[in-house]
C-alpha atoms as a PDB file:
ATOM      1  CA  UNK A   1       0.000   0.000   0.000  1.00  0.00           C
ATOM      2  CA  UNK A   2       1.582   3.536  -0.870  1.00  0.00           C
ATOM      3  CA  UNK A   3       1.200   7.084   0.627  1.00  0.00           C
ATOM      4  CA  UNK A   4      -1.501   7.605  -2.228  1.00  0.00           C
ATOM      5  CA  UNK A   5      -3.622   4.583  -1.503  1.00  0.00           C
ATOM      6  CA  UNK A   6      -3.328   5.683   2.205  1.00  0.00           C
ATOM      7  CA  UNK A   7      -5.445   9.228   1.330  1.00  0.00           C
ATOM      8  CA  UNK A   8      -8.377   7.613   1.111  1.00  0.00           C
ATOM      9  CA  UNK A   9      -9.055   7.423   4.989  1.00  0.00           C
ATOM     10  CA  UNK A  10      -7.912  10.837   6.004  1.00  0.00           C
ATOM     11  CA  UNK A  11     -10.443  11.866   3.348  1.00  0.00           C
ATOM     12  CA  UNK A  12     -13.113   9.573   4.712  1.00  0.00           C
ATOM     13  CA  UNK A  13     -12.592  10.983   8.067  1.00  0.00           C
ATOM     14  CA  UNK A  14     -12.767  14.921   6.726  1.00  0.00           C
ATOM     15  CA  UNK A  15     -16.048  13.783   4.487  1.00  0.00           C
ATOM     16  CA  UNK A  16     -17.466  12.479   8.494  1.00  0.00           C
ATOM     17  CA  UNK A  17     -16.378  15.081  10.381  1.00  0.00           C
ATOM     18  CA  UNK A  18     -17.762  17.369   7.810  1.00  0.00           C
ATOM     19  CA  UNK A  19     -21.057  15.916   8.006  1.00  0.00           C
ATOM     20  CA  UNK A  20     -21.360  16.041  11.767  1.00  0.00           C
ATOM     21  CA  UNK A  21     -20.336  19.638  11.938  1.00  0.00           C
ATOM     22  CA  UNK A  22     -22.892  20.834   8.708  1.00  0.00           C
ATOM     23  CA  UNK A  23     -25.926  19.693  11.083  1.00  0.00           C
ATOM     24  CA  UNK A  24     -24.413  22.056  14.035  1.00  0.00           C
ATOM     25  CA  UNK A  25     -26.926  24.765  14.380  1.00  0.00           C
ATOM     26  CA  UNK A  26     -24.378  27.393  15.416  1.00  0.00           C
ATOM     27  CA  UNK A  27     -24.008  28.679  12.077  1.00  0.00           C
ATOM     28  CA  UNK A  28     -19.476  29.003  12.420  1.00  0.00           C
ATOM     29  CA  UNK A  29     -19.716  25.533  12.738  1.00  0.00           C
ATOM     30  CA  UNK A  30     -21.998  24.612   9.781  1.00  0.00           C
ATOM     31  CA  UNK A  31     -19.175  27.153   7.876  1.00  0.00           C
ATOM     32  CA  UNK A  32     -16.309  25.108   9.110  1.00  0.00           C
ATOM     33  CA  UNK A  33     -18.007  21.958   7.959  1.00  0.00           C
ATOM     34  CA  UNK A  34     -18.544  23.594   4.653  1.00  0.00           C
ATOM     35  CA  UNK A  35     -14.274  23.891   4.218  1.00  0.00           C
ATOM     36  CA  UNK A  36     -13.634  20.502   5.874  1.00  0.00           C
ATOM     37  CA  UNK A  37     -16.123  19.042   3.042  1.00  0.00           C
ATOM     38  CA  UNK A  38     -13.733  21.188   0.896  1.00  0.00           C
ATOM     39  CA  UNK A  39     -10.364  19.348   2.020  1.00  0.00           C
ATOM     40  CA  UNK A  40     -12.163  16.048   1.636  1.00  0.00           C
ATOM     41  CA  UNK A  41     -13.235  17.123  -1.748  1.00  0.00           C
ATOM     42  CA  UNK A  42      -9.074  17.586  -2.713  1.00  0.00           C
ATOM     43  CA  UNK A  43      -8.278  14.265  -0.975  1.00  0.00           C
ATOM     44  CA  UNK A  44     -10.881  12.159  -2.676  1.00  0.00           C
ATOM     45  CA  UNK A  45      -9.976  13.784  -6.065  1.00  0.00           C
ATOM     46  CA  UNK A  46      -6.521  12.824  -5.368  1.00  0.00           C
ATOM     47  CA  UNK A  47      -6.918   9.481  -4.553  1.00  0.00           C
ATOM     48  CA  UNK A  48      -9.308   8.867  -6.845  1.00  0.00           C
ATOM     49  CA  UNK A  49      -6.752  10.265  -9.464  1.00  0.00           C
ATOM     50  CA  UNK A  50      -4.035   7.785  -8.225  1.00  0.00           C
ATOM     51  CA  UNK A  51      -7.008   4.922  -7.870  1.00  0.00           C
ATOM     52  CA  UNK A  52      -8.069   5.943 -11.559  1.00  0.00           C
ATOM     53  CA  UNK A  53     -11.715   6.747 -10.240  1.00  0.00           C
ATOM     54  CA  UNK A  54     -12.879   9.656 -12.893  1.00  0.00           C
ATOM     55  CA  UNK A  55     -16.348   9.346 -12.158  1.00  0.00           C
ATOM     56  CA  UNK A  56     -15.291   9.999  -8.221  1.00  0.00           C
ATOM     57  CA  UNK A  57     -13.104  12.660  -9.544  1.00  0.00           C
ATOM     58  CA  UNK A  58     -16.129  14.510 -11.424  1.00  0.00           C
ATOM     59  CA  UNK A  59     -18.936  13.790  -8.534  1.00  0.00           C
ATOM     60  CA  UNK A  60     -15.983  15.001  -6.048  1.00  0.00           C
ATOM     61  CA  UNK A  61     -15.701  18.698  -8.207  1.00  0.00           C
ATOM     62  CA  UNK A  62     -19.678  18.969  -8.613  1.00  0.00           C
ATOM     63  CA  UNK A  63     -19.397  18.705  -4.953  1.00  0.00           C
ATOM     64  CA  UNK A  64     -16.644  20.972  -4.206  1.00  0.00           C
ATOM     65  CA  UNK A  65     -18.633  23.728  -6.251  1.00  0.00           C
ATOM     66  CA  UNK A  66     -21.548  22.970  -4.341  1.00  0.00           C
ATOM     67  CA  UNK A  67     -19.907  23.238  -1.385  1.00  0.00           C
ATOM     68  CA  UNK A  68     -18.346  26.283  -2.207  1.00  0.00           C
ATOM     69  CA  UNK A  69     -21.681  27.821  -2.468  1.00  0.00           C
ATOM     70  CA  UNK A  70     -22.403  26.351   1.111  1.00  0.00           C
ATOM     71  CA  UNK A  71     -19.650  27.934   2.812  1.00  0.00           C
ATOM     72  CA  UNK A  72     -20.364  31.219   0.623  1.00  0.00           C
ATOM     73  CA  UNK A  73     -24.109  31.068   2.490  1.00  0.00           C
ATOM     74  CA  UNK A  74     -23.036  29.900   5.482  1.00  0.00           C
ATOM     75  CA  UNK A  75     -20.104  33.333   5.438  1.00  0.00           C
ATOM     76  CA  UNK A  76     -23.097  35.028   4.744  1.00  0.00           C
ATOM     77  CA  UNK A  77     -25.934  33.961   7.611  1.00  0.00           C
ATOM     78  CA  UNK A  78     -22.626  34.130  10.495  1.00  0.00           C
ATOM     79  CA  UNK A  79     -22.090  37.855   9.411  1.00  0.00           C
ATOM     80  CA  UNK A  80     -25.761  38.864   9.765  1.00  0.00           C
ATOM     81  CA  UNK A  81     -26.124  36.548  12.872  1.00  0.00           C
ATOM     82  CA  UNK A  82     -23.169  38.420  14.541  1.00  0.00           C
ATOM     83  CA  UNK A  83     -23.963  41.718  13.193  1.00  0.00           C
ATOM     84  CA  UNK A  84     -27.457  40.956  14.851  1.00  0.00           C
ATOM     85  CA  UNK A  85     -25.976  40.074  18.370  1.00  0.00           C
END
């Protein structure tokens, strides 16, 4: 097993921890899930570059722009919320 086949559970654990933190309903941590599912976006594509997974590698950037509009939201609703407090 190489370094490369390795990536695949660091970016199972971000894609976890990520998933946990998005159903937070303090709204920094829903944000910080948002970039976490952004590292485990890179990792999977990686992997699944060295594995070569395309179809992982296309569902992974469909979800990296998806989740860059999530953390783009989520900036959004944490400014207002602390502007409001």
């Amino acid at each position: 097993m190489t370094l490369l086949d390795l990536l695949q559970w660091p970016a199972m654990a971000a894609t976890l921890v990520g998933s946990w933190y998005v159903a937070s309903r303090d709204p920094r941590r829903r944000n910080l899930a948002f970039w976490i599912f952004l590292l485990s976006n890179v990792l999977w594509a990686a992997w699944g570059l060295h594995a070569h997974a395309y179809a992982l590698i296309v569902l992974q950037i469909g979800l990296l722009l998806i989740n860059i509009r999530g953390a783009r939201k989520t900036d959004d609703a944490a400014s207002s919320h602390a502007a409001s407090s």
